[in-house]
PDB file of N, CA and C in Angstrom:
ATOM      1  N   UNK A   1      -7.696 102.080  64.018  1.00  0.00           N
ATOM      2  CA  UNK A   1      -7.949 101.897  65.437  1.00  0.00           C
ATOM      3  C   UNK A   1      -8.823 103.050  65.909  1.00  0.00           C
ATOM      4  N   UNK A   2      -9.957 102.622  66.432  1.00  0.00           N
ATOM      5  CA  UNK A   2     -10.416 103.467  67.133  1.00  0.00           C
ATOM      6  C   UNK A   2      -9.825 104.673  67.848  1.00  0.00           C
ATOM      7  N   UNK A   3     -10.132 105.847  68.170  1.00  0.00           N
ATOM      8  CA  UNK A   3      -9.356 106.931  69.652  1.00  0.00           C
ATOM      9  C   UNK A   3      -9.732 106.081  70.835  1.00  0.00           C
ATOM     10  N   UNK A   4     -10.909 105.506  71.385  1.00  0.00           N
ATOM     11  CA  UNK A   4     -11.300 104.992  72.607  1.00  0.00           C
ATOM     12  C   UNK A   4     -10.383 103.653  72.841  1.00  0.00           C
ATOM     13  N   UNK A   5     -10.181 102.974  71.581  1.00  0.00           N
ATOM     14  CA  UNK A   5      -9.229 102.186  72.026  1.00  0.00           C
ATOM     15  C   UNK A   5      -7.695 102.570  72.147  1.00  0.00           C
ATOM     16  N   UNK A   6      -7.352 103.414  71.239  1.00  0.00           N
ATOM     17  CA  UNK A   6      -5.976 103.716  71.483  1.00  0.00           C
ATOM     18  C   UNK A   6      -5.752 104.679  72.819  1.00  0.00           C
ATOM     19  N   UNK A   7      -6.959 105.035  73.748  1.00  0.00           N
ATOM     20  CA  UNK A   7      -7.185 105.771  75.095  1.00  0.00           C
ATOM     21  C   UNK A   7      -6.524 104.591  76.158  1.00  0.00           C
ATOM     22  N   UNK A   8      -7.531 103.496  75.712  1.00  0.00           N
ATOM     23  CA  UNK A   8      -7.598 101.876  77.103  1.00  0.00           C
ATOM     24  C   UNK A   8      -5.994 102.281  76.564  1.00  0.00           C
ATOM     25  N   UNK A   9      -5.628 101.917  75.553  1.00  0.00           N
ATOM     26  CA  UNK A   9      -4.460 101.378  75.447  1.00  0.00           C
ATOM     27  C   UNK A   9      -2.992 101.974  76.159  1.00  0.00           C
ATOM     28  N   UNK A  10      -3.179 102.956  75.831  1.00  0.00           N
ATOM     29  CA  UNK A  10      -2.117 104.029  76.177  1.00  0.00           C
ATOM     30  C   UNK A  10      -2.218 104.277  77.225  1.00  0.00           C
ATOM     31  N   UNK A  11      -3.181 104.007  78.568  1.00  0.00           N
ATOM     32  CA  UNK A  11      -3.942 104.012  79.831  1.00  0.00           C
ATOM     33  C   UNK A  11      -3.302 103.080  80.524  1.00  0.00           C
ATOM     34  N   UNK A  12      -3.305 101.738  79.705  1.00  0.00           N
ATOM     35  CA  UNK A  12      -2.534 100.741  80.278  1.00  0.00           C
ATOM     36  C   UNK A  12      -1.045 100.287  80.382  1.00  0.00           C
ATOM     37  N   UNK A  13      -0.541 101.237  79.395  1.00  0.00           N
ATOM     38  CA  UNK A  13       0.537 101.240  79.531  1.00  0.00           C
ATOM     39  C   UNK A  13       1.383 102.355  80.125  1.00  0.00           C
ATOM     40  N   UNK A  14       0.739 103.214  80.158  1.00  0.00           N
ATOM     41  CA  UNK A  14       1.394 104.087  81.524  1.00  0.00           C
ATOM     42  C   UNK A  14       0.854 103.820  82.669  1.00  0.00           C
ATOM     43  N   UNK A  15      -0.078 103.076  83.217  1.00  0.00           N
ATOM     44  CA  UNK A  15      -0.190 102.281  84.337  1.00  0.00           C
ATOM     45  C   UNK A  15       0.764 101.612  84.723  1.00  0.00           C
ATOM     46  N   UNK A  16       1.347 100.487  83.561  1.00  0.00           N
ATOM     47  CA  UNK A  16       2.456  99.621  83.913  1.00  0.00           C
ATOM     48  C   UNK A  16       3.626 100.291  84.514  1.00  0.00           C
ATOM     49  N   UNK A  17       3.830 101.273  83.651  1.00  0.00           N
ATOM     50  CA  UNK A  17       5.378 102.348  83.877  1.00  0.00           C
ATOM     51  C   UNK A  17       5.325 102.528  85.344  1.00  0.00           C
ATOM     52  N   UNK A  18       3.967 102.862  85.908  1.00  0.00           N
ATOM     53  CA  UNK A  18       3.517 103.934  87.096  1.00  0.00           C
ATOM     54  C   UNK A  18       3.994 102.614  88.444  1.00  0.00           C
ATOM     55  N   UNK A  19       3.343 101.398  87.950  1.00  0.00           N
ATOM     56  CA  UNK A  19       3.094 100.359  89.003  1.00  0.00           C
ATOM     57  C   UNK A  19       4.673 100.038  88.901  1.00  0.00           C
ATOM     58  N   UNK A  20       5.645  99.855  88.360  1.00  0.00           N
ATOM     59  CA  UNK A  20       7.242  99.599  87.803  1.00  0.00           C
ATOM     60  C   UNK A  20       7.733 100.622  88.737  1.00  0.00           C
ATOM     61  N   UNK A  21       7.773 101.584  88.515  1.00  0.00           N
ATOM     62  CA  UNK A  21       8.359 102.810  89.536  1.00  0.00           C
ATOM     63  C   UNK A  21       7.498 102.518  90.788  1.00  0.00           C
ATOM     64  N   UNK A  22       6.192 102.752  91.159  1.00  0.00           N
ATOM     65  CA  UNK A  22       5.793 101.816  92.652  1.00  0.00           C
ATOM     66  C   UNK A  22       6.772 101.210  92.916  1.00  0.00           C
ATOM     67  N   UNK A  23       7.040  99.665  92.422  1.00  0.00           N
ATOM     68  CA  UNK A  23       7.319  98.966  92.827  1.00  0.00           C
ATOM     69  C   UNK A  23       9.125  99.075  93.222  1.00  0.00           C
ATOM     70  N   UNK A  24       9.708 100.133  92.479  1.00  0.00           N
ATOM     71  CA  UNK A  24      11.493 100.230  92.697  1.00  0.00           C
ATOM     72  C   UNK A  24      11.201 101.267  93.683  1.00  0.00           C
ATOM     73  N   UNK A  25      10.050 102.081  94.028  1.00  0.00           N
ATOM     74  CA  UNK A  25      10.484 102.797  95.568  1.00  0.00           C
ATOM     75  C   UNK A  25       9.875 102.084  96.514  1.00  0.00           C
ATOM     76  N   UNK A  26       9.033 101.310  96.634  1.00  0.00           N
ATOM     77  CA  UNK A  26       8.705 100.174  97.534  1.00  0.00           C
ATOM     78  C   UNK A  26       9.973  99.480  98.341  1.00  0.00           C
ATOM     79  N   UNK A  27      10.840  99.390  97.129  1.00  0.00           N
ATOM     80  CA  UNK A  27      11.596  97.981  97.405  1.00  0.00           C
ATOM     81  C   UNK A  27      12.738  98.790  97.533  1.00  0.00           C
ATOM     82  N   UNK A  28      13.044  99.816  96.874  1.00  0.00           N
ATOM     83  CA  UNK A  28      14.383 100.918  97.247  1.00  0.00           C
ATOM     84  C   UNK A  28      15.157  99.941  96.276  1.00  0.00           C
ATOM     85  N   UNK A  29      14.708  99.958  95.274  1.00  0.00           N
ATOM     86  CA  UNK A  29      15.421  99.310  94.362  1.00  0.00           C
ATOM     87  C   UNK A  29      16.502 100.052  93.576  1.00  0.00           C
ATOM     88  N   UNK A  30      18.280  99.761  93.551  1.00  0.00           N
ATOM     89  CA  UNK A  30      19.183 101.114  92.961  1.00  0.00           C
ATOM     90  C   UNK A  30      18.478 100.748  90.880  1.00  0.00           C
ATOM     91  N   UNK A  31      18.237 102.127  90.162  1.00  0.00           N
ATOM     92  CA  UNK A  31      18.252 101.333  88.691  1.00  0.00           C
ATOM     93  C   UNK A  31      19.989 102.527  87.980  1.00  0.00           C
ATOM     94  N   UNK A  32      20.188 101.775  86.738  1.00  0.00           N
ATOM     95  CA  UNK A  32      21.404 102.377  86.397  1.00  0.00           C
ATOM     96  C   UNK A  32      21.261 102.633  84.928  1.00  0.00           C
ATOM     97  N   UNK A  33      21.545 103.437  84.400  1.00  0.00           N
ATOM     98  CA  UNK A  33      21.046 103.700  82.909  1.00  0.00           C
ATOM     99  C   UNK A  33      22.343 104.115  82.486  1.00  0.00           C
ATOM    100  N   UNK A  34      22.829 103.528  81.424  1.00  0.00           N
ATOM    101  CA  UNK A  34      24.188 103.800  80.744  1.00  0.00           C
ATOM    102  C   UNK A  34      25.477 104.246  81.595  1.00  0.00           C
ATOM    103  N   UNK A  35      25.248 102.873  83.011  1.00  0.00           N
ATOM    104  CA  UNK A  35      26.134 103.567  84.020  1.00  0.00           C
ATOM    105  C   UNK A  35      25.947 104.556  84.651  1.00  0.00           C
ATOM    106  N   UNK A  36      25.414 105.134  84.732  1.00  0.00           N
ATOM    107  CA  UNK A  36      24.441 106.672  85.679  1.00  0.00           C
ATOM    108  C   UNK A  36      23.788 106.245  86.806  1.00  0.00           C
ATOM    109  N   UNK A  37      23.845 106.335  87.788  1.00  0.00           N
ATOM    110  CA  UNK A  37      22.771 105.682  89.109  1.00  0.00           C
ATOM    111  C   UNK A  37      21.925 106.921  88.745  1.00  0.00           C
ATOM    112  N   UNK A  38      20.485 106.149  88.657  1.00  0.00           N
ATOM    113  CA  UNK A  38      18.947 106.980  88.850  1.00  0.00           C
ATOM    114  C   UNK A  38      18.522 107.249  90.098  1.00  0.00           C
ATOM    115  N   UNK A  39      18.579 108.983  90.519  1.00  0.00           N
ATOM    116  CA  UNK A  39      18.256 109.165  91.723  1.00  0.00           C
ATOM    117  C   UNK A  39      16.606 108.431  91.684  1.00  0.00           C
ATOM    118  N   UNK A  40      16.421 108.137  93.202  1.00  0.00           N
ATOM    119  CA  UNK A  40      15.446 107.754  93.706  1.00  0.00           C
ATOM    120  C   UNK A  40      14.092 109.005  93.067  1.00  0.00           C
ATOM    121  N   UNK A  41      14.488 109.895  93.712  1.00  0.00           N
ATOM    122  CA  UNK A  41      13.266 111.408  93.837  1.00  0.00           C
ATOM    123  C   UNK A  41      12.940 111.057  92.011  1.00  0.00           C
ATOM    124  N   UNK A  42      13.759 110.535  91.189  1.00  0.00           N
ATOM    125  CA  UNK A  42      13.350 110.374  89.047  1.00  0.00           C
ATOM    126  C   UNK A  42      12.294 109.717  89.404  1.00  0.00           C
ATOM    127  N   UNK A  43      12.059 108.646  89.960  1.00  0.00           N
ATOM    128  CA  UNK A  43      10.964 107.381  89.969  1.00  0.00           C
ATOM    129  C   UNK A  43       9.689 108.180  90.443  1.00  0.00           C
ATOM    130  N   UNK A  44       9.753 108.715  91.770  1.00  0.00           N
ATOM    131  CA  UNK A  44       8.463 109.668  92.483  1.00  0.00           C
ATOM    132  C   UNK A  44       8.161 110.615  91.048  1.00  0.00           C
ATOM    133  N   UNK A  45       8.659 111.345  90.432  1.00  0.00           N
ATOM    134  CA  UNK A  45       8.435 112.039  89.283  1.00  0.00           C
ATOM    135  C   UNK A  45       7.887 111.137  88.274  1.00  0.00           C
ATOM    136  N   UNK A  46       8.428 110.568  88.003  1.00  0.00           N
ATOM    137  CA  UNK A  46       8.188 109.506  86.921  1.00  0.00           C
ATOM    138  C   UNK A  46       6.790 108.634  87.348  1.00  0.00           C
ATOM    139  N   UNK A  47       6.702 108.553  88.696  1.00  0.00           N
ATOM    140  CA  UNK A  47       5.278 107.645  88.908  1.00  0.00           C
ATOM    141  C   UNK A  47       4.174 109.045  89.117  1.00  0.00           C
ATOM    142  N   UNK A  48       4.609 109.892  89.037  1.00  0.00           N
ATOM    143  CA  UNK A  48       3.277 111.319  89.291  1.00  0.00           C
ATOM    144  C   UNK A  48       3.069 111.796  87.779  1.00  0.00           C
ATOM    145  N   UNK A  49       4.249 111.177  86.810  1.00  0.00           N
ATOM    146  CA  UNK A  49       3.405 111.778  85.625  1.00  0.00           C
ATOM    147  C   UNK A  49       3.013 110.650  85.044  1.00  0.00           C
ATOM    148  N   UNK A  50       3.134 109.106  85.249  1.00  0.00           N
ATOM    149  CA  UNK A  50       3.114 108.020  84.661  1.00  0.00           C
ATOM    150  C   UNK A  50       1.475 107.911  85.036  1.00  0.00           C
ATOM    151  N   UNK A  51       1.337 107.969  85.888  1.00  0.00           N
ATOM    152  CA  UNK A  51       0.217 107.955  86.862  1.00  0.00           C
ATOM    153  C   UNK A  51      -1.088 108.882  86.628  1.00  0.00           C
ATOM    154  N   UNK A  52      -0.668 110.298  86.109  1.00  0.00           N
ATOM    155  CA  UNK A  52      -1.689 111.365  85.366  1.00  0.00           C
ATOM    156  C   UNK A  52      -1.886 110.725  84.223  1.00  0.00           C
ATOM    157  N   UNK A  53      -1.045 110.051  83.318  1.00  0.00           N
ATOM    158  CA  UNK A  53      -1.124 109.598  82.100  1.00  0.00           C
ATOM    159  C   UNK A  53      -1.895 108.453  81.747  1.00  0.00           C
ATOM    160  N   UNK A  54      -2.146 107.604  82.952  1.00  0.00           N
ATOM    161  CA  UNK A  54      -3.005 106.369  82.638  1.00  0.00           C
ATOM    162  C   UNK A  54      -4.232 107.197  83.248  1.00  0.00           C
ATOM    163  N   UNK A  55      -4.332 107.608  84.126  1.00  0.00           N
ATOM    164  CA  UNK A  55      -6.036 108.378  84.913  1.00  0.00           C
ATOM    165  C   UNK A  55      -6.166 109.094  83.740  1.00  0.00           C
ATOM    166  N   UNK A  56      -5.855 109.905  83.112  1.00  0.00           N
ATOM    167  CA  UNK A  56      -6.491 111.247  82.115  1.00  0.00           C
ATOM    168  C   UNK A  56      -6.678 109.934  81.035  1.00  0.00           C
ATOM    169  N   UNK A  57      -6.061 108.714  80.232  1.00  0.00           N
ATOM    170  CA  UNK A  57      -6.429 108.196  79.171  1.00  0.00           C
ATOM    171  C   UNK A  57      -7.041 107.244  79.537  1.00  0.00           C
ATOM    172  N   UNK A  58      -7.599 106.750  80.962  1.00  0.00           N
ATOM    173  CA  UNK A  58      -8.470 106.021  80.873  1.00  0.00           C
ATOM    174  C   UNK A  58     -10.007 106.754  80.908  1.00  0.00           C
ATOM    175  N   UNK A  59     -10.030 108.285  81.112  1.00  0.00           N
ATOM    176  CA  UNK A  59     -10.834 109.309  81.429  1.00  0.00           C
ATOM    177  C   UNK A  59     -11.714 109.652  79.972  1.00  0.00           C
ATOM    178  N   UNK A  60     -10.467 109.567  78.981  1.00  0.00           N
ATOM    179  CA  UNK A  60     -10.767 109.801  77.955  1.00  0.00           C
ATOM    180  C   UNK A  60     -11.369 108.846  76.904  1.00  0.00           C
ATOM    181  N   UNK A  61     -11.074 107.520  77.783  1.00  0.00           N
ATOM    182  CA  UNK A  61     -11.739 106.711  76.822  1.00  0.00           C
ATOM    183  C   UNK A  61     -12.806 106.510  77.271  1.00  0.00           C
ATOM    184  N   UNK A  62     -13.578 106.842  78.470  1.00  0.00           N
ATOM    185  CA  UNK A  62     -14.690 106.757  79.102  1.00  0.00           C
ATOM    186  C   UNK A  62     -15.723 107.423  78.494  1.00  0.00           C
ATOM    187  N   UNK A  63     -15.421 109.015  77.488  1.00  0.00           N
ATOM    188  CA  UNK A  63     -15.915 109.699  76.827  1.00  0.00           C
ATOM    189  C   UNK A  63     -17.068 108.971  76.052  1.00  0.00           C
ATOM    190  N   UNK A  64     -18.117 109.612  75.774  1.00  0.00           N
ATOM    191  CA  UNK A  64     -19.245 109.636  75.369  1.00  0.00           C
ATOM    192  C   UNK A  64     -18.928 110.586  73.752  1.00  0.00           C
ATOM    193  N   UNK A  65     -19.245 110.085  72.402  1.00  0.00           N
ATOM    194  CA  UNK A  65     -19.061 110.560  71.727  1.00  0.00           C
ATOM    195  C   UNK A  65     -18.017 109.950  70.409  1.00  0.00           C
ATOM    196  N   UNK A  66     -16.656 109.935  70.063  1.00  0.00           N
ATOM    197  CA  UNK A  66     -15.861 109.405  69.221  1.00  0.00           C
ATOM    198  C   UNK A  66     -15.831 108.384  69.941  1.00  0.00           C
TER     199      UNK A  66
END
């Protein structure tokens, strides 16, 4: 596999993660992980690094070069 494609790729899938967390503080959605309620403020974290992670690898696949 290419790096530029495994960039789109990995771009798009922390997009998804990013738009998933959007969408559970949108909606104030409760989530529960092995019985644990997930504070709200995890998701805002989780969509600010989900969110660097698709912008920087779609950045990188934009690259000129490999």
């Amino acid at each position: 596999m290419e790096q530029k494609t495994y960039y789109k790729i990995a771009a798009v899938v922390f997009a998804v993660i990013a738009v998933g967390h959007a969408v559970r503080i949108y909606n104030d959605w409760p989530a529960v992980v092995a019985g644990v309620d997930v504070p709200m403020w995890a998701s805002w974290v989780a969509l600010a690094i989900a969110g660097y992670l698709a912008v920087r690898g779609w950045q990188f696949s934009q690259k000129k070069g490999k």
